[in-house]
C-alpha atoms as a PDB file:
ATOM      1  CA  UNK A   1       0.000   0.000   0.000  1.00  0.00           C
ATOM      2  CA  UNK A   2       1.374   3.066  -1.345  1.00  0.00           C
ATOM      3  CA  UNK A   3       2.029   5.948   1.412  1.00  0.00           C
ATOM      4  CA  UNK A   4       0.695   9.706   1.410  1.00  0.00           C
ATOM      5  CA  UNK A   5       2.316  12.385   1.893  1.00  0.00           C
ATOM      6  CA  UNK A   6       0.651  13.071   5.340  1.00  0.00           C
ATOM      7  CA  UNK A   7       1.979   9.345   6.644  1.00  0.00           C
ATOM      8  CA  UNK A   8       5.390   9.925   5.691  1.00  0.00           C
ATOM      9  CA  UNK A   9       7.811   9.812   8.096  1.00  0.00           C
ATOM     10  CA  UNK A  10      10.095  13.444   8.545  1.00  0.00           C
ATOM     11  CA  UNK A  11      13.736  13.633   7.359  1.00  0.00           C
ATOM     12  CA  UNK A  12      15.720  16.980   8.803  1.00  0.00           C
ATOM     13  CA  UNK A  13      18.475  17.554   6.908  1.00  0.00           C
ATOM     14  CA  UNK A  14      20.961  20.286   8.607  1.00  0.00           C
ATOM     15  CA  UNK A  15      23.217  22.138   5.679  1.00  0.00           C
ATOM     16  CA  UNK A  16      25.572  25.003   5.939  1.00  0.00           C
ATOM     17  CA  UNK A  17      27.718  26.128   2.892  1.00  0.00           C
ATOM     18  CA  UNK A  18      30.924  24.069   3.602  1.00  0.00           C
ATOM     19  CA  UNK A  19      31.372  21.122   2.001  1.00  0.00           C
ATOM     20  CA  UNK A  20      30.068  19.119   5.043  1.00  0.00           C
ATOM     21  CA  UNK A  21      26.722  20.124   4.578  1.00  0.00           C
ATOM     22  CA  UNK A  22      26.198  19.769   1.463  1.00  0.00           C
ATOM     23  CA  UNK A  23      27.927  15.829   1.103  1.00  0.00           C
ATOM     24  CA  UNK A  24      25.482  14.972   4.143  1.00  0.00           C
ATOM     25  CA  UNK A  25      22.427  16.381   1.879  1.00  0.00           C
ATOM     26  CA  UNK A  26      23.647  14.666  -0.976  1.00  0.00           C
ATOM     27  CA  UNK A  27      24.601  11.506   0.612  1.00  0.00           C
ATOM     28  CA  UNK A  28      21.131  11.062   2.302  1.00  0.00           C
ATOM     29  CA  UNK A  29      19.003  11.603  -1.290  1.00  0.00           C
ATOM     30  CA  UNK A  30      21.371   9.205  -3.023  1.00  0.00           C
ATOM     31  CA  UNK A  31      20.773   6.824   0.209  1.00  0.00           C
ATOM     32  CA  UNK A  32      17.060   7.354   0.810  1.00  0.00           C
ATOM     33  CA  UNK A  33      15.780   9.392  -2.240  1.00  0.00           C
ATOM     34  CA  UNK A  34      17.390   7.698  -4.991  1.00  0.00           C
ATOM     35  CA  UNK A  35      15.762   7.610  -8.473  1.00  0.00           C
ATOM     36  CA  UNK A  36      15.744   4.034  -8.064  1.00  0.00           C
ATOM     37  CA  UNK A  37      12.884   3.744  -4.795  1.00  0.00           C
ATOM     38  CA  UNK A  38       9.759   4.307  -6.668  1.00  0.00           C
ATOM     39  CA  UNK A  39       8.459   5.851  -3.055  1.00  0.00           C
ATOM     40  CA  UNK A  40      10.666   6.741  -0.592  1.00  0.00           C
ATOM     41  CA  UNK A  41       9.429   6.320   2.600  1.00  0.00           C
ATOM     42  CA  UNK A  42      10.664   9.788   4.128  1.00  0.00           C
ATOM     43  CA  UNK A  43       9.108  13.814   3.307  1.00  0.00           C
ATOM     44  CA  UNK A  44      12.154  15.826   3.101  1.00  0.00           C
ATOM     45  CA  UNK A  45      13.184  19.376   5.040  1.00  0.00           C
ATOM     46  CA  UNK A  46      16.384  20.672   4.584  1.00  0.00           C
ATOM     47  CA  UNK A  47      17.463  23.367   7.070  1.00  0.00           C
ATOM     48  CA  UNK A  48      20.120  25.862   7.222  1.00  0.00           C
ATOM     49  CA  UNK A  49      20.650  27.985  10.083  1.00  0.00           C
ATOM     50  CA  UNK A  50      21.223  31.982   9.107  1.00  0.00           C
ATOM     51  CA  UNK A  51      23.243  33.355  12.260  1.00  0.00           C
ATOM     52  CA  UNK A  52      22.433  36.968  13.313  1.00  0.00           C
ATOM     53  CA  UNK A  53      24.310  39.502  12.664  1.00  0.00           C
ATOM     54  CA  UNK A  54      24.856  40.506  16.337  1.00  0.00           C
ATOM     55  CA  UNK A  55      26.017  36.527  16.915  1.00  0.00           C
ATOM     56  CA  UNK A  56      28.393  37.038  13.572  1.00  0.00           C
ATOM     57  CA  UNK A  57      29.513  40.249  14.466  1.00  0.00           C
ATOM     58  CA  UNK A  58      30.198  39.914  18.099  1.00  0.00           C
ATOM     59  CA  UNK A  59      30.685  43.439  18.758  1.00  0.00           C
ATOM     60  CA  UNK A  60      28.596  46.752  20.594  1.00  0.00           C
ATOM     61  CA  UNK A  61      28.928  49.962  20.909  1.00  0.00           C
ATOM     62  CA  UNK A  62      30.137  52.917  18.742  1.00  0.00           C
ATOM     63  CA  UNK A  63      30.040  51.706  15.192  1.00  0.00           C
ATOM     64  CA  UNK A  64      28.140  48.397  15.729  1.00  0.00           C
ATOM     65  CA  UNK A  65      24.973  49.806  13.980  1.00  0.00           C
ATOM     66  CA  UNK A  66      26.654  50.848  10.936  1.00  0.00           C
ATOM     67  CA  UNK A  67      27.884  47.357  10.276  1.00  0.00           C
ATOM     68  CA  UNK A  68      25.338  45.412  10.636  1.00  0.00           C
ATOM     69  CA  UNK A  69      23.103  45.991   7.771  1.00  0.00           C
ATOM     70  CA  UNK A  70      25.954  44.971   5.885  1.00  0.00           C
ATOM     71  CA  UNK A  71      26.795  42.265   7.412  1.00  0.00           C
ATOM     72  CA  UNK A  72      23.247  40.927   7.691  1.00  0.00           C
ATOM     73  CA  UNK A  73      23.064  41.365   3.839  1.00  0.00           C
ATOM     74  CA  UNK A  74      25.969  39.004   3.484  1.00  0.00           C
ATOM     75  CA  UNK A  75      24.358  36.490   5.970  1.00  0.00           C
ATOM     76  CA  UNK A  76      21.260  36.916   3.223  1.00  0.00           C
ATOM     77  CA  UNK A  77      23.735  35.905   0.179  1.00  0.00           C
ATOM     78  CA  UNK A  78      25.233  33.753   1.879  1.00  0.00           C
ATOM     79  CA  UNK A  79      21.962  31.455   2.984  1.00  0.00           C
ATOM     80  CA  UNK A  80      20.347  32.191  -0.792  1.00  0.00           C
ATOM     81  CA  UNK A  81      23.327  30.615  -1.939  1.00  0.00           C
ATOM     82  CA  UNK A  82      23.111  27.788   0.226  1.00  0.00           C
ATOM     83  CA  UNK A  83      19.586  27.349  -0.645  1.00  0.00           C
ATOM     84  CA  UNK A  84      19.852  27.411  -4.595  1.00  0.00           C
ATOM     85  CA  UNK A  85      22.612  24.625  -3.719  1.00  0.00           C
ATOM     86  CA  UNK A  86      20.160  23.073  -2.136  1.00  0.00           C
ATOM     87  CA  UNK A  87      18.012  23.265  -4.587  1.00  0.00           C
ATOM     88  CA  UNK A  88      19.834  22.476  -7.523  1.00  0.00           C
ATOM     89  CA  UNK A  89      21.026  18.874  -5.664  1.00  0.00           C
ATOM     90  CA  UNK A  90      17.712  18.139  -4.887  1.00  0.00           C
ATOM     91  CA  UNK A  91      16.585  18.950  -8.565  1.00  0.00           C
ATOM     92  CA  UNK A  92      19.436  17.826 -10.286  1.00  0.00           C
ATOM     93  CA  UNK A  93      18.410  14.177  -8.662  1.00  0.00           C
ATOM     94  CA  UNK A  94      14.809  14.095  -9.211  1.00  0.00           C
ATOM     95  CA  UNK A  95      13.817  14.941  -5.812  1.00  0.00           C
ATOM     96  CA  UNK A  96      10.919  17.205  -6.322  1.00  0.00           C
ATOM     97  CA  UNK A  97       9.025  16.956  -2.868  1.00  0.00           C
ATOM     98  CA  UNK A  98      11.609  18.861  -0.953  1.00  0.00           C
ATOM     99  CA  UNK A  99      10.810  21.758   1.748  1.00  0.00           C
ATOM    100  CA  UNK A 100      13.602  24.158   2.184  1.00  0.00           C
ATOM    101  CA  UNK A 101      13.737  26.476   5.298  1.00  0.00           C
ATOM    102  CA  UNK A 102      16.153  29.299   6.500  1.00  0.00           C
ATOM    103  CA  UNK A 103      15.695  29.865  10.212  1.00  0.00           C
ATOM    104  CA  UNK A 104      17.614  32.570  11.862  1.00  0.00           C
ATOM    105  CA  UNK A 105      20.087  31.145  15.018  1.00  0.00           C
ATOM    106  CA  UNK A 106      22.502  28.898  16.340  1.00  0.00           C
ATOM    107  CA  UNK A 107      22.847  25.742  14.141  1.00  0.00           C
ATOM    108  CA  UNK A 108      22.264  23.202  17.203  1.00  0.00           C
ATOM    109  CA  UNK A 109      18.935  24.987  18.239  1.00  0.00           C
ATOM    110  CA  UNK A 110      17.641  25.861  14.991  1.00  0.00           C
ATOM    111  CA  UNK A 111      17.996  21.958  13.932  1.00  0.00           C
ATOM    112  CA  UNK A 112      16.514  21.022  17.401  1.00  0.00           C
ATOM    113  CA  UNK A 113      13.657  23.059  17.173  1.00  0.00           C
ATOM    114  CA  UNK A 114      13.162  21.945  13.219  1.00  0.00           C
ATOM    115  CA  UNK A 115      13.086  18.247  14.265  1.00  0.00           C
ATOM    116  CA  UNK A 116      10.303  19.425  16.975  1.00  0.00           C
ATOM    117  CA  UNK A 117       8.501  21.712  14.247  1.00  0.00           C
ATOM    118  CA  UNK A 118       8.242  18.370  12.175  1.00  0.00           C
ATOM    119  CA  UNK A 119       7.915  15.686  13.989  1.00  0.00           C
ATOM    120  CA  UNK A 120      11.161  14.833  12.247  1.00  0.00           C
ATOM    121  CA  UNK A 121      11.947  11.161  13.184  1.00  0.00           C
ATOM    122  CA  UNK A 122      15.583  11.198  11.546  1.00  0.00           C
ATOM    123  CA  UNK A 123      17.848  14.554  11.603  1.00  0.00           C
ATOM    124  CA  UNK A 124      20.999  14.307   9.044  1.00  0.00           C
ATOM    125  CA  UNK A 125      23.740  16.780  10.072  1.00  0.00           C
ATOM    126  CA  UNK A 126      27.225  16.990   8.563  1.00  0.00           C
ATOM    127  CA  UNK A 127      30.426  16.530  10.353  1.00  0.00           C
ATOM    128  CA  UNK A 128      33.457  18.729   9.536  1.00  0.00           C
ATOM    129  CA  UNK A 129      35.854  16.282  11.531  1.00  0.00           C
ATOM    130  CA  UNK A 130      36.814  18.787  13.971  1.00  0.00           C
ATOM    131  CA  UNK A 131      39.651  17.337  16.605  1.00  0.00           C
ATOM    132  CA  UNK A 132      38.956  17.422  20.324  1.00  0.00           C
ATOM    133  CA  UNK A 133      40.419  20.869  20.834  1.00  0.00           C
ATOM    134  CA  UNK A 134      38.663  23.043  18.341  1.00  0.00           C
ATOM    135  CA  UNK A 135      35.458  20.978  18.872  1.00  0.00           C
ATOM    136  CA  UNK A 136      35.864  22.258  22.634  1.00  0.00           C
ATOM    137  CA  UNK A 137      36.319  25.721  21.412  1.00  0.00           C
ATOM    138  CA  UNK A 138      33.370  25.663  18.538  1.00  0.00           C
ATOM    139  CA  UNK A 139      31.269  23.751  19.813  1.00  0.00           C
ATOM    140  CA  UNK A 140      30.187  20.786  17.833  1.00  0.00           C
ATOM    141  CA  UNK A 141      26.489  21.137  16.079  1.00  0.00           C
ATOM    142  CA  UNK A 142      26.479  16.967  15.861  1.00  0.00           C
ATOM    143  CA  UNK A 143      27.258  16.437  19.075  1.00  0.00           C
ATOM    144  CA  UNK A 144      25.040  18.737  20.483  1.00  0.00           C
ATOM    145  CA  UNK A 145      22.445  17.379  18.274  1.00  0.00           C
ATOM    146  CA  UNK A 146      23.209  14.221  18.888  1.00  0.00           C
ATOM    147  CA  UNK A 147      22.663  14.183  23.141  1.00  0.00           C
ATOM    148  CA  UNK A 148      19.503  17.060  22.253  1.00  0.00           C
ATOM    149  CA  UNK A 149      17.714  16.298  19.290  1.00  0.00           C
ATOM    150  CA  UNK A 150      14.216  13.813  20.159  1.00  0.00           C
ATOM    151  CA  UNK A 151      15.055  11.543  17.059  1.00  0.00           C
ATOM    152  CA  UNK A 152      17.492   9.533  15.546  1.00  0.00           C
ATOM    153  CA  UNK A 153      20.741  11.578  14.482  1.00  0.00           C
ATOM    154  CA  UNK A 154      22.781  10.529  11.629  1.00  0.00           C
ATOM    155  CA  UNK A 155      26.431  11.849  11.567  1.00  0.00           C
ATOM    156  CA  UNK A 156      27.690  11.780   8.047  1.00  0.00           C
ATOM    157  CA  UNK A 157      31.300  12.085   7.667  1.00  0.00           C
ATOM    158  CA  UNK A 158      32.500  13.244   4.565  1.00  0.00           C
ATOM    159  CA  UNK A 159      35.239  10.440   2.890  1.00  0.00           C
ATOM    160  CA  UNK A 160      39.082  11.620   3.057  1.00  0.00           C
ATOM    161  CA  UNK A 161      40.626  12.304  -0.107  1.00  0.00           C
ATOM    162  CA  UNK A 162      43.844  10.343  -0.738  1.00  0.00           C
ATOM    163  CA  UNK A 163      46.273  12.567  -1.512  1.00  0.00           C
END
């Protein structure tokens, strides 16, 4: 028996514009979108998370106010582009039933709070392979999705290229 849209189950996937993001979108429609499932059994959401420009500037006072408009218009570019590459994956591969979201905030929350939004039952983030010491200091978005998010969290690591 064939599925509906409404039944389907909810697959987040988290991209940002590094390469990360983007391999863990296009390794999860080539592993549960492909051309070759005549129904796949997930609805698809990709997220990306637009930081503010007060988080991406990280300064106040004097001067602050003239720099952010223009850094929150490269924030904008920045997530448009990440959403035509979105886009054109998704496209490029036949996946047509596709929602794409930009949602202003940290990474970790914004994906939390998408999974909640839609009753996601799998959340695909990227991992940029970060050691111990700058995962400390960043902050890891998989991690904290990992031990946070209330569904199943798929890390996809991005292959090493042999040199």
């Amino acid at each position: 028996m064939a599925e509906s849209a409404s039944e389907k189950q909810v697959m987040v996937v988290g991209v940002d514009e590094s390469d990360y993001g983007v391999h863990a979108l296009e390794w999860t429609i080539d592993h549960f979108f492909a051309p070759s499932m005549p129904v796949s059994p997930f609805k698809l959401v990709v997220v990306h998370a637009k930081p503010s420009a007060s988080s991406a500037v990280g300064l106040v006072g004097p001067g602050a106010a003239e720099v952010f408009p223009v850094v929150e218009a490269d924030l904008k570019r920045r997530a448009a582009r990440v959403v035509e590459k979105a886009k054109e994956l998704c496209t490029s591969r036949s996946v047509h039933d596709v929602t794409i979201e930009v949602v202003e905030g940290d990474a970790r929350n914004v994906l939390c709070d998408a999974v909640e939004k839609h009753h996601a039952s799998i959340l695909v983030v990227g991992s940029h392979g970060y050691g111990a010491i700058k995962r400390a200091v960043l902050g890891s978005v998989s991690d904290y999705c990992a031990h946070h998010a209330h569904c199943t969290v798929m890390i996809v690591k991005k292959p090493k290229t042999k040199h």
